[in-house]
C-alpha atoms as a PDB file:
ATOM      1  CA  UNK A   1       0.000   0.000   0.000  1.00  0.00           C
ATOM      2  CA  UNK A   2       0.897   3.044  -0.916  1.00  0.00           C
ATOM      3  CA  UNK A   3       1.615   6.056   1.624  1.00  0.00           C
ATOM      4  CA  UNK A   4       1.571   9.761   0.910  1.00  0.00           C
ATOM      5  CA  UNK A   5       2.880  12.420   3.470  1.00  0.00           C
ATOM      6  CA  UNK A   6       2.469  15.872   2.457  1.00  0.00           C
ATOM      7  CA  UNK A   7       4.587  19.200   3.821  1.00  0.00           C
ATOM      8  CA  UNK A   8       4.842  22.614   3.437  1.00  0.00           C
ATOM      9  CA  UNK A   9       7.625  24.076   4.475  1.00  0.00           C
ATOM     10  CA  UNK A  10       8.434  23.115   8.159  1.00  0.00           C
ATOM     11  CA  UNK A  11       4.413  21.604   8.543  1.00  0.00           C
ATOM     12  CA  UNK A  12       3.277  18.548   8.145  1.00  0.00           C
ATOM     13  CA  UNK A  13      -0.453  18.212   6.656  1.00  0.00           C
ATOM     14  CA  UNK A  14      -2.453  16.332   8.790  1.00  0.00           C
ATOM     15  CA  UNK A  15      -5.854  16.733   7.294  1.00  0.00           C
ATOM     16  CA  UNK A  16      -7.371  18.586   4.024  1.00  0.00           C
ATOM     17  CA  UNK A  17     -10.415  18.674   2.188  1.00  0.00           C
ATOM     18  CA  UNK A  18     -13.642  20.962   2.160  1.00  0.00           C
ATOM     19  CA  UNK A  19     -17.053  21.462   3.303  1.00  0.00           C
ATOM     20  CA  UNK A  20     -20.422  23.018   1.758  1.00  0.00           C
ATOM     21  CA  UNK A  21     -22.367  24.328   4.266  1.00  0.00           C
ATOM     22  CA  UNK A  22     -25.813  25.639   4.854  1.00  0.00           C
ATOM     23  CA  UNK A  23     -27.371  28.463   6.583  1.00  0.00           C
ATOM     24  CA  UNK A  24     -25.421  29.725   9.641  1.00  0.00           C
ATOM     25  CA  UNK A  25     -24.829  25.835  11.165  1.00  0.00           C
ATOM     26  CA  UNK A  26     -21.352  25.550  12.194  1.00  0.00           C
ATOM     27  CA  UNK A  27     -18.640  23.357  10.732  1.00  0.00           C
ATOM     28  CA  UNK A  28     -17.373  21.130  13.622  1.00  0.00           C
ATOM     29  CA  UNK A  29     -13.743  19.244  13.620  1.00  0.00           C
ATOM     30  CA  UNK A  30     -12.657  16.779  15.980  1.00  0.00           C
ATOM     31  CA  UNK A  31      -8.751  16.591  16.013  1.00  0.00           C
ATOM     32  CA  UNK A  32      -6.904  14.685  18.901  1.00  0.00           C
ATOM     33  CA  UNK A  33      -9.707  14.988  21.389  1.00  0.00           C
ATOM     34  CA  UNK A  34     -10.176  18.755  21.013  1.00  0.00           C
ATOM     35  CA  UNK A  35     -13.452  19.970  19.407  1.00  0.00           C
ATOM     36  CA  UNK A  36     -12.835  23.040  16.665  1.00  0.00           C
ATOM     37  CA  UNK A  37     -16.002  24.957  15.854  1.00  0.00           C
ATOM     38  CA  UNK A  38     -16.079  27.034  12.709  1.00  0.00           C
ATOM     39  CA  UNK A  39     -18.643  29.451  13.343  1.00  0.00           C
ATOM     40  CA  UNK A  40     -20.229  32.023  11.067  1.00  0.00           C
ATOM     41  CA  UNK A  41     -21.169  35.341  12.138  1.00  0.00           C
ATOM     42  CA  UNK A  42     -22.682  38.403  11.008  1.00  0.00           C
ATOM     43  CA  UNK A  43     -21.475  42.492  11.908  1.00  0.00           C
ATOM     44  CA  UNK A  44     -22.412  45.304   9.959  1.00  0.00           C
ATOM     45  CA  UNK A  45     -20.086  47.394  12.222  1.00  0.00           C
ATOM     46  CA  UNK A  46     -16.922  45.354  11.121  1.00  0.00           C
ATOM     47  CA  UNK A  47     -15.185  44.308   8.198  1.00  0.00           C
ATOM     48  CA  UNK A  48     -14.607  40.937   7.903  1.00  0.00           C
ATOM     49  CA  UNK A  49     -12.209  39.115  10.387  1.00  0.00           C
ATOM     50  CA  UNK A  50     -12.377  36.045  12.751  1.00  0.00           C
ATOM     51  CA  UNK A  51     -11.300  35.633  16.355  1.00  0.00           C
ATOM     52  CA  UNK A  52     -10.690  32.649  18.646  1.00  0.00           C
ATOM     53  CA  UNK A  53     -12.606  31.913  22.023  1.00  0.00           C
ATOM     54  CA  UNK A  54     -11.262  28.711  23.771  1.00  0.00           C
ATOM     55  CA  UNK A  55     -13.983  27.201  26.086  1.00  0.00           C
ATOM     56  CA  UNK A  56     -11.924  24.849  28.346  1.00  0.00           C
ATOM     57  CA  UNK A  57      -9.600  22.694  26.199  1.00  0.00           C
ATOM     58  CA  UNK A  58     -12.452  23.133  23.139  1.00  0.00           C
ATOM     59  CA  UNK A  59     -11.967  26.299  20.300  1.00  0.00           C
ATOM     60  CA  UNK A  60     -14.197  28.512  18.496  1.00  0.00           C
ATOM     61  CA  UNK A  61     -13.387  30.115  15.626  1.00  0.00           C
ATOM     62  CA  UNK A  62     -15.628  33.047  14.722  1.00  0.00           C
ATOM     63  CA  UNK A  63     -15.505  34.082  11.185  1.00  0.00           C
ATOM     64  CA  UNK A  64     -17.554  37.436  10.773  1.00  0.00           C
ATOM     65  CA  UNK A  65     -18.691  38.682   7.497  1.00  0.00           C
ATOM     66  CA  UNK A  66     -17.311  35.466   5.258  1.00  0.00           C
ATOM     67  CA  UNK A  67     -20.461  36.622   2.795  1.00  0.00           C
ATOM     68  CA  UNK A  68     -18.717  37.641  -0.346  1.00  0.00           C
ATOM     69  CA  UNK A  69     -18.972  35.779  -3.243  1.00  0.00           C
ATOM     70  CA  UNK A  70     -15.206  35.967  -3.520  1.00  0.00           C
ATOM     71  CA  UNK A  71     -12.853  33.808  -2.197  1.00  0.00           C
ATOM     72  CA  UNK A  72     -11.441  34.658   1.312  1.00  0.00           C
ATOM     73  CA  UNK A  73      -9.646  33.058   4.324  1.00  0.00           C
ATOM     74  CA  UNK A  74      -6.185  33.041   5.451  1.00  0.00           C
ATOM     75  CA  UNK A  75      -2.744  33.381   3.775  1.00  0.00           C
ATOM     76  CA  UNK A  76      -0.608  32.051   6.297  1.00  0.00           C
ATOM     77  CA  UNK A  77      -1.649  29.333   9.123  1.00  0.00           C
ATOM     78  CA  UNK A  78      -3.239  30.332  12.077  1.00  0.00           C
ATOM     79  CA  UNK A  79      -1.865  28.373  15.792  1.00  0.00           C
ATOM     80  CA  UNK A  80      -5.137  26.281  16.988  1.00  0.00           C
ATOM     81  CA  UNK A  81      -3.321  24.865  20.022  1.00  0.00           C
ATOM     82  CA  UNK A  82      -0.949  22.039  21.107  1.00  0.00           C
ATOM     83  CA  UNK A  83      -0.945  18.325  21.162  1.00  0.00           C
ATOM     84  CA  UNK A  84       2.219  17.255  23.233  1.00  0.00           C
ATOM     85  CA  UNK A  85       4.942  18.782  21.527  1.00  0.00           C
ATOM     86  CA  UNK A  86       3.102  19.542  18.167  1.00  0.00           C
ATOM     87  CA  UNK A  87       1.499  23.059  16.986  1.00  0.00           C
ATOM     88  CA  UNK A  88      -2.098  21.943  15.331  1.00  0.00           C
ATOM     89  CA  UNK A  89      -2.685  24.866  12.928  1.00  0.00           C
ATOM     90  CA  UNK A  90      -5.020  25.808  10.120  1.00  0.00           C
ATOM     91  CA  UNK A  91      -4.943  27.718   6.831  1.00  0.00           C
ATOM     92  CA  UNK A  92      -8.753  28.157   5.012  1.00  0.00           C
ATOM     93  CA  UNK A  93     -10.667  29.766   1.908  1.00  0.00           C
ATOM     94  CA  UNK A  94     -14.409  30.850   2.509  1.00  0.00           C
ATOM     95  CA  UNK A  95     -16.515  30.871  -0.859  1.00  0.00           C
ATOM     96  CA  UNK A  96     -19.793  31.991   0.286  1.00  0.00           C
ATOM     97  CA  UNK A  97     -23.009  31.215  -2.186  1.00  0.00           C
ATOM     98  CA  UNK A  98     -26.497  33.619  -2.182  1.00  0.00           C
ATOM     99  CA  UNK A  99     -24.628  35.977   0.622  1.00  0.00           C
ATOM    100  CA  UNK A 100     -23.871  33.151   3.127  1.00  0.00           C
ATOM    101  CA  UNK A 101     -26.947  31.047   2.984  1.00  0.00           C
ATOM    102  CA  UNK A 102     -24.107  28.398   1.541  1.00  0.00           C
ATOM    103  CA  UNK A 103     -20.303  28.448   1.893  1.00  0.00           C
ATOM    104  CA  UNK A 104     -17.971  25.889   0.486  1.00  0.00           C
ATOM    105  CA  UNK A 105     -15.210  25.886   3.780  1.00  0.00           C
ATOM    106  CA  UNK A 106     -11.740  24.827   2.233  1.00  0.00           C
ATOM    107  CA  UNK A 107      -9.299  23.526   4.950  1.00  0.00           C
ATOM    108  CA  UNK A 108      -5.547  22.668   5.501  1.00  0.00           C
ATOM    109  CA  UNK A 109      -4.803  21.466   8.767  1.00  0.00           C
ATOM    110  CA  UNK A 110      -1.394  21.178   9.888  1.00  0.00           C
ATOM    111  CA  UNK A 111       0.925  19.587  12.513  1.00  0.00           C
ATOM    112  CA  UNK A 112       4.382  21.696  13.462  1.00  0.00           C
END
């Protein structure tokens, strides 16, 4: 059997592949025992940004405004936490569809 191991630069990829959505219903990962909630948010009074919120050893990560029909998300990865001695990280593109009442969520996640 064949085995493929991916990198970029000094990351390992631990996970990739995307998600269509519907309405605002978050995107939940499971990764090592810690949950990671993707959740979509709303703000006319900001441009469009996200922010993380740990509950406990579990992570939220609030994307607000992810309702253009361009492509958007994150150039370089962004830390999630640790397992051990490894940095879990992700990169992500948001496509949204009909001004968010569908996204396609496009994720790398990554082990440092």
């Amino acid at each position: 059997m064949n085995e493929l191991n991916v990198k970029i630069g000094n990351y390992d990829v631990y996970a990739r592949g995307s998600v269509i959505t519907f309405g605002n219903n978050p995107i939940v990962f499971e990764i090592f025992g810690i949950e990671i909630s993707i959740i979509f948010e709303e703000d006319p009074n900001i441009a469009e940004r996200f922010r993380k919120e740990t509950e406990g050893i579990n992570l939220k990560l609030k994307l607000y405004n992810f309702t253009s029909g361009l492509i958007s998300g994150t150039t370089k990865p962004i830390d999630i936490g640790m397992v051990g001695e490894k940095t879990i990280s992700i990169l992500f593109f948001v496509q949204s569809l009909n001004k968010g009442e569908s996204r396609i969520f496009t994720y790398t996640w990554l082990l440092k």
